[in-house]
Protein backbone atom coordinates (compact mmCIF):
# COMPACT_ATOMS: atom_id res chain seq x y z
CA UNK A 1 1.67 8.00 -16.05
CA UNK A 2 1.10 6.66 -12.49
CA UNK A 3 -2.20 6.35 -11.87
CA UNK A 4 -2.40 5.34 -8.12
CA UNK A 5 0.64 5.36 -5.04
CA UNK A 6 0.55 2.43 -2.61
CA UNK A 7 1.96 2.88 0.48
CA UNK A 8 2.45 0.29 3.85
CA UNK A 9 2.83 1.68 7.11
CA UNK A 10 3.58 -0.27 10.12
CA UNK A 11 2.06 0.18 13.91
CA UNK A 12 3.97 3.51 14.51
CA UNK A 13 3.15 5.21 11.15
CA UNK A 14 7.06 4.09 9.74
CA UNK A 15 6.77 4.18 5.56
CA UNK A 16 7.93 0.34 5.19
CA UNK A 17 7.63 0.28 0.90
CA UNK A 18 6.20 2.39 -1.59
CA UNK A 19 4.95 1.29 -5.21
CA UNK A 20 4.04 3.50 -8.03
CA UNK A 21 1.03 1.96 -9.72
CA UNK A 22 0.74 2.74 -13.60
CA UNK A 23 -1.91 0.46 -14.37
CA UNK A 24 -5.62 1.05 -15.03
CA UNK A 25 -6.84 -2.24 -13.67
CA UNK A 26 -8.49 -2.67 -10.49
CA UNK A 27 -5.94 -5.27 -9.23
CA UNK A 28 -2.27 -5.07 -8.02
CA UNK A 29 -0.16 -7.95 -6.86
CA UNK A 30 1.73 -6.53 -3.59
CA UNK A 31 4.57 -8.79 -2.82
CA UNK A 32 4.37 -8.81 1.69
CA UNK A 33 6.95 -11.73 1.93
CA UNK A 34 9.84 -9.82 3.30
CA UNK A 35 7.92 -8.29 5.55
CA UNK A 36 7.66 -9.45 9.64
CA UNK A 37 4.70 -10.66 11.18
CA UNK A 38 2.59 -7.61 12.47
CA UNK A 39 -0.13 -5.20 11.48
CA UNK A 40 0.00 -2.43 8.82
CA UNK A 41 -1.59 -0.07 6.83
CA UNK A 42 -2.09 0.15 3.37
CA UNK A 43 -2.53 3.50 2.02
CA UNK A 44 -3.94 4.00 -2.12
CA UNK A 45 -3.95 7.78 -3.17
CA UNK A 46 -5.13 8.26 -6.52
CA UNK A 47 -4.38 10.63 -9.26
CA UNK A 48 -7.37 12.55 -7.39
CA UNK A 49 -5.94 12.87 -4.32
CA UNK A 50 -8.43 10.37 -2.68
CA UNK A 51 -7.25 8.00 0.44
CA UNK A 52 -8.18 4.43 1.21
CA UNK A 53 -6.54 3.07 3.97
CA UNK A 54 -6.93 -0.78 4.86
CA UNK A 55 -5.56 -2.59 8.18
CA UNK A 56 -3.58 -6.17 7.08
CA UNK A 57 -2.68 -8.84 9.21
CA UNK A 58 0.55 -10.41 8.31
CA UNK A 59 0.83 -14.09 9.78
């Protein structure tokens, strides 16, 4: 059962990775490594339909 989508979105709104969240903890490990330096978006939608976006920083 997922429980939660993640998505990342770079500057002009392109889907870079998607993850399918199962868990019912309040932590996931994202791995950013392959991505290049920049700013993006992290979008969580929950089994609820509710959005939290956060802006990253990726040095």
């Amino acid at each position: 059962m997922v429980n939660q989508e993640i998505s990342i979105y770079n500057l002009v709104e392109q889907k870079v990775n998607t993850l399918l969240s199962s868990k019912s903890q309040n932590k996931q490990v994202i791995d950013l490594s392959k991505l290049p330096s920049g700013i993006y978006f992290i979008q969580f939608v929950n089994k609820q339909q509710q959005v939290v976006t956060k802006k990253i920083s990726i040095k």
